[in-house]
Protein backbone atom coordinates (compact mmCIF):
# COMPACT_ATOMS: atom_id res chain seq x y z
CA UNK A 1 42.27 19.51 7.41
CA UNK A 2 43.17 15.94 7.90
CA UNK A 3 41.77 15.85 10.76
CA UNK A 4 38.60 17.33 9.97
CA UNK A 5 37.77 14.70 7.15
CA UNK A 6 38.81 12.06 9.69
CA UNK A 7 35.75 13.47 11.52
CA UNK A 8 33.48 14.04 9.13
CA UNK A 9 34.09 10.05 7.93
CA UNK A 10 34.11 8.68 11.06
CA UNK A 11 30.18 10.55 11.04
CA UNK A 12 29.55 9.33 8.30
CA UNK A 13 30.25 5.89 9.14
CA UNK A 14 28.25 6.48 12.02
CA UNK A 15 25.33 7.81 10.31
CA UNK A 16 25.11 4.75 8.05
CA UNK A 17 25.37 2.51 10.73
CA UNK A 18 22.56 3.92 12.83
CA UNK A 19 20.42 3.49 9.49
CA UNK A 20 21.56 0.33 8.98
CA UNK A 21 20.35 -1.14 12.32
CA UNK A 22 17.46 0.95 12.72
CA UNK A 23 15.96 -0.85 9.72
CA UNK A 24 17.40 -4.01 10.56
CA UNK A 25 15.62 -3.86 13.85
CA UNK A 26 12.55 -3.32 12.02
CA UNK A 27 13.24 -6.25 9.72
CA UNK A 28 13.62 -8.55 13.42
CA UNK A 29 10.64 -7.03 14.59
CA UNK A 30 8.23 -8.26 11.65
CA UNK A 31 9.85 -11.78 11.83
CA UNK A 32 9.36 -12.32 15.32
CA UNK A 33 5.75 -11.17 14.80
CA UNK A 34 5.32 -13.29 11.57
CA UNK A 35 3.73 -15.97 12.95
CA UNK A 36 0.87 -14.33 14.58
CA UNK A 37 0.15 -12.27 11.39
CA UNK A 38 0.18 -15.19 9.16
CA UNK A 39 -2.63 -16.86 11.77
CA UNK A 40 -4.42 -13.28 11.26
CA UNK A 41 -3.73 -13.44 7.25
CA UNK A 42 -5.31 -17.20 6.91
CA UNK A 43 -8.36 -16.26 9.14
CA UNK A 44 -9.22 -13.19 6.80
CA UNK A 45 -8.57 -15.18 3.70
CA UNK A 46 -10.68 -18.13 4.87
CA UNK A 47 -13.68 -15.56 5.69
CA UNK A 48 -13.64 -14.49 1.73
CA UNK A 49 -11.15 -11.22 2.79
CA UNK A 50 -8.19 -11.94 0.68
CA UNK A 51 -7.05 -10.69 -2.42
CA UNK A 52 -8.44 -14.10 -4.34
CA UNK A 53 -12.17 -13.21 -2.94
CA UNK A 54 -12.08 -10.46 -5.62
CA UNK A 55 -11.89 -12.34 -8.25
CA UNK A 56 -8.61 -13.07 -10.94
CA UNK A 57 -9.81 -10.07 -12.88
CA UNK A 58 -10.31 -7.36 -10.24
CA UNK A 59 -7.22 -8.19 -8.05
CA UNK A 60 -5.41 -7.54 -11.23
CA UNK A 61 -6.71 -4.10 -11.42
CA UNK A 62 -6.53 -3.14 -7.69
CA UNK A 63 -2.57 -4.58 -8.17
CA UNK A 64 -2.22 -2.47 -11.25
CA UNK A 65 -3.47 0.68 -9.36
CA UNK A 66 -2.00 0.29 -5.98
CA UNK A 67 1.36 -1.98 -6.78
CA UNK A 68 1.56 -3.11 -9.91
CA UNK A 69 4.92 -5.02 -9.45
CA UNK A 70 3.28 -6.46 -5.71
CA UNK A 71 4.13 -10.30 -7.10
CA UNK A 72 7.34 -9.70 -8.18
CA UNK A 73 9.56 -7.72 -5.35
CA UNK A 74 10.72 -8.05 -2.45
CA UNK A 75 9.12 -5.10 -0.25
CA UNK A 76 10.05 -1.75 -2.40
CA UNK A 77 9.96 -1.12 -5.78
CA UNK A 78 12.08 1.41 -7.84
CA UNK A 79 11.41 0.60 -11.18
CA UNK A 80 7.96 0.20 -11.91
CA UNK A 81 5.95 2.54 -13.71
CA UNK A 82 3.11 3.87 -11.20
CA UNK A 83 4.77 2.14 -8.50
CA UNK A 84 5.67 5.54 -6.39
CA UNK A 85 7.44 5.17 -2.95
CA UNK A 86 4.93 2.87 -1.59
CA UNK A 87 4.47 -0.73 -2.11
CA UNK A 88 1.72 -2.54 -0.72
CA UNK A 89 3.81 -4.37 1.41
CA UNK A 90 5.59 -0.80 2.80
CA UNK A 91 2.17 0.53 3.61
CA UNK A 92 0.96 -2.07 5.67
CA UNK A 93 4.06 -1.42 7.36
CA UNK A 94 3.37 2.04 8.06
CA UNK A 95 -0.20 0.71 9.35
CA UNK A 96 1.33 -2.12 11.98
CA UNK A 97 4.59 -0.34 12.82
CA UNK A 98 3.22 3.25 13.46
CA UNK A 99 6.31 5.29 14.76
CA UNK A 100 7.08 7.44 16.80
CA UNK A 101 10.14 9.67 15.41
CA UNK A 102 9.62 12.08 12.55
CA UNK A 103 8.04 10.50 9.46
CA UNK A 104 11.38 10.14 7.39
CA UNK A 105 13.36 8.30 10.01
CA UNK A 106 10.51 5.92 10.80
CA UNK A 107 10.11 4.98 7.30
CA UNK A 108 13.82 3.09 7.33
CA UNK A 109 12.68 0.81 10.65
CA UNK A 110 9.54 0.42 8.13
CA UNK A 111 10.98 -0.14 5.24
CA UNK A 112 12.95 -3.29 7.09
CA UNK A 113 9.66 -4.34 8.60
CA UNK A 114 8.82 -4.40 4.96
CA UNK A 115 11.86 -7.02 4.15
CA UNK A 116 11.22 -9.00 6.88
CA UNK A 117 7.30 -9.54 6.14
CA UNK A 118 8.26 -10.85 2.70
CA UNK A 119 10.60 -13.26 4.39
CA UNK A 120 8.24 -14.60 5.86
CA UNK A 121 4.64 -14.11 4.61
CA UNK A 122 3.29 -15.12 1.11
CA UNK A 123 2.02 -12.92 -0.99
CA UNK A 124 -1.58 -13.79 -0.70
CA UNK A 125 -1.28 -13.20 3.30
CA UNK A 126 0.35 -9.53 2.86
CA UNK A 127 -2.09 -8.82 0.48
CA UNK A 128 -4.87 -9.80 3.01
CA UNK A 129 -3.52 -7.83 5.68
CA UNK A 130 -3.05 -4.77 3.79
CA UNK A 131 -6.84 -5.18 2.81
CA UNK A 132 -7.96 -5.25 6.33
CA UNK A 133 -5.62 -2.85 7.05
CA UNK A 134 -6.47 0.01 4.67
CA UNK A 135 -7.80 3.53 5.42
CA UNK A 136 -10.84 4.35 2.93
CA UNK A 137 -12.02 7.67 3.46
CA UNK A 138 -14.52 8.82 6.40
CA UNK A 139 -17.76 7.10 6.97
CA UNK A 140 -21.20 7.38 9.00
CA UNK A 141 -18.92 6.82 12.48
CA UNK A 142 -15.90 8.32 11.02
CA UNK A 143 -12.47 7.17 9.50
CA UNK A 144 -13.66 3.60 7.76
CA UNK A 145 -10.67 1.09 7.75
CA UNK A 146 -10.49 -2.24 5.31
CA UNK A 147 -11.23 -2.77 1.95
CA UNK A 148 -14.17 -5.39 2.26
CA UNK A 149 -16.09 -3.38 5.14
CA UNK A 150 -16.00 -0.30 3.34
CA UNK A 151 -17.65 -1.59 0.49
CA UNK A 152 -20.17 -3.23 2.82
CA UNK A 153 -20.65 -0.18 4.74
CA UNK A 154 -21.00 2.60 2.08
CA UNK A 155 -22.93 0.31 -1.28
CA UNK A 156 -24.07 -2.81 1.02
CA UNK A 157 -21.97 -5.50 -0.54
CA UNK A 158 -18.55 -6.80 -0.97
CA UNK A 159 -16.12 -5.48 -3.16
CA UNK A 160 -16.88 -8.27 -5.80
CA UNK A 161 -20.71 -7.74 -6.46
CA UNK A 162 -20.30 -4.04 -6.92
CA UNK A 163 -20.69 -2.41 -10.62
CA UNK A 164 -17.49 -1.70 -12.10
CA UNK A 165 -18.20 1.36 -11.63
CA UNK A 166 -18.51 1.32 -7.70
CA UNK A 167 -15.49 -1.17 -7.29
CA UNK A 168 -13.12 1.59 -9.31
CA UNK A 169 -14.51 4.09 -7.06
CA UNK A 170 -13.73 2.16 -3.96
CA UNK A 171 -10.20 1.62 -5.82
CA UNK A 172 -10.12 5.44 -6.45
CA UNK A 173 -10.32 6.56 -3.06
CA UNK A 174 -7.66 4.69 -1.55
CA UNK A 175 -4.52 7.06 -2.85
CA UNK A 176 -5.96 9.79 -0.58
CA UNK A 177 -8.99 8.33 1.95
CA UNK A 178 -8.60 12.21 3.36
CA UNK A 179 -9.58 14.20 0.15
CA UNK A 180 -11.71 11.35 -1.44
CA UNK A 181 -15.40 10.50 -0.09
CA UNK A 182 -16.79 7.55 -0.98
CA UNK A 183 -20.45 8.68 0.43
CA UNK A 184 -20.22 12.01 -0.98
CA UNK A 185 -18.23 11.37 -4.64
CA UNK A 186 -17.32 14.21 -6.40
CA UNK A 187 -15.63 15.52 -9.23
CA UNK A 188 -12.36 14.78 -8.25
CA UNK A 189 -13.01 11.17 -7.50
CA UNK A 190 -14.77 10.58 -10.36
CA UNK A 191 -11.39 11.86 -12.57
CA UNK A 192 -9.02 9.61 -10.34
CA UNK A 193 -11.45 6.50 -11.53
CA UNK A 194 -11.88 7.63 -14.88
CA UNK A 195 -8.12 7.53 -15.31
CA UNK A 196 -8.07 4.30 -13.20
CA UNK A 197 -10.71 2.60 -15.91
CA UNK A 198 -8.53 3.98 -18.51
CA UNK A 199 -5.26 2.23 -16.86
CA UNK A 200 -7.21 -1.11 -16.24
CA UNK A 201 -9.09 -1.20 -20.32
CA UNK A 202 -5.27 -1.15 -21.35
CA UNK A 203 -5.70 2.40 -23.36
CA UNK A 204 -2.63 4.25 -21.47
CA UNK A 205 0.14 3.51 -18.81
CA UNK A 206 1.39 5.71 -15.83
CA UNK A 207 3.78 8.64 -16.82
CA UNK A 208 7.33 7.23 -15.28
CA UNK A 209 8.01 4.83 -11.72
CA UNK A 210 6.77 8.27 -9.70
CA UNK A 211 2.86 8.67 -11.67
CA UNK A 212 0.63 7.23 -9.10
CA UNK A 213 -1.93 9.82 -9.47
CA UNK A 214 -2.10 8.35 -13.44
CA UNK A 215 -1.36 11.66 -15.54
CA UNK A 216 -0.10 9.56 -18.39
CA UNK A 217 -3.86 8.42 -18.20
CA UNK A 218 -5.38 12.40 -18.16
CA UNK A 219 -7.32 12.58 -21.45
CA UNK A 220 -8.73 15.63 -20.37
C-alpha cells in the first residue's frame, strides 16, 4: 500500500511539473516575441486601431462586455462578475499561440503566454492586438477578422462613427462570431445587445464571475 501511494505521489509530482513548465514555456515564448508585437501594437495604435480610437466612453463599454477587470489583472481573472474564463489578454493568446494538443492542455502553454504578454506589453498595446486580432462573424469573403475592419466592411465606417446601436451590435457579435451575423442580424443578436445596452446604461450587472452571456441583464 505504501508503495502504491509512493507511486501515485511521485505522478502526481510529475503531473504538476509537466503543467508547470508547459505554461512556463509559454510565458518564455511571449517574452521573447514581445518586442516584435509591441512594434505591431504601436503601428495599429498610431493608424487610429487602438482601444483609445474608440473613444473614453465606448472602450469603457467594449471593456465592460468583453473584460471588465482588463486594467486591473494580470492575464486571468477569477473574480469579476462577467469576466468568464477568458480575459482579453487570454484570447489573444489563443489567437497568436494556436496549439496543437487538445484544447484543454493548450490552454495552460496559453494561459503563460498570457503572463508573459502582461510582463511585457502595456495595456493599450494588448488591447490593440486583440482588436486586430478578433474573429467577428462571417462576411462577403468569409470569416472577417479585427474589430475596426469589420465595422468598415459590414456599415462602411469605423467603429466610432457608428450609431450606438450598430457599435453594440458589432460588440454583440463578438462572444460567438459563429452563431452571430453581423450582415444578416437576427433575433438572437439583437437580445445579446439589448442586454449589452442594458449592462452599459448601468440598469443591471452580470449574474456571478461565470455570466458572460448577461442573464442578470434578461428582462425578458
Amino acid at each position: 500500500m505504501k508503495r502504491l501511494l509512493r507511486k501515485l505521489f511521485l505522478l502526481c509530482l510529475l503531473a504538476v511539473g509537466a503543467v508547470l513548465a508547459y505554461g512556463a514555456s509559454g510565458f518564455l515564448a511571449a517574452r521573447s516575441e514581445a518586442a516584435a508585437l509591441r512594434d505591431r501594437a504601436d503601428a495599429l495604435i498610431a493608424a487610429g486601431q487602438g482601444g483609445a480610437a474608440l473613444g473614453p466612453d465606448r472602450q469603457a463599454q467594449l471593456l465592460e462586455v468583453q473584460d471588465p477587470g482588463f486594467l486591473r489583472h494580470g492575464g486571468v481573472d477569477l473574480i469579476s462578475p462577467g469576466a468568464g474564463t477568458t480575459t482579453i489578454t487570454q484570447a489573444l493568446a489563443q489567437r497568436l499561440e494556436a496549439g496543437v494538443l487538445p484544447p484543454d492542455i493548450d490552454r495552460i502553454r496559453q494561459t503563460g503566454f498570457a503572463f508573459g504578454l502582461e510582463t511585457r506589453l502595456e495595456k493599450a498595446q494588448i488591447l490593440a492586438l486583440w482588436l486586430d486580432e478578433v474573429e467577428m462573424g462571417r462576411g462577403p469573403e468569409g470569416m472577417m477578422t479585427g474589430f475596426f475592419d469589420t465595422a468598415r466592411t459590414v456599415y462602411g465606417k469605423p467603429p466610432q462613427e457608428l450609431t450606438e446601436e450598430d457599435y453594440l451590435s458589432l460588440v454583440a457579435v463578438m462572444i460567438a462570431p459563429g452563431r452571430y451575423s453581423l450582415q444578416a442580424p437576427g433575433p438572437a443578436l439583437e437580445e445579446r445587445r439589448d442586454r449589452i445596452a442594458l449592462l452599459v446604461a448601468g440598469h443591471c450587472r452580470p449574474d456571478g464571475h461565470d455570466d458572460v452571456w448577461l442573464e442578470g441583464c434578461d428582462k425578458s
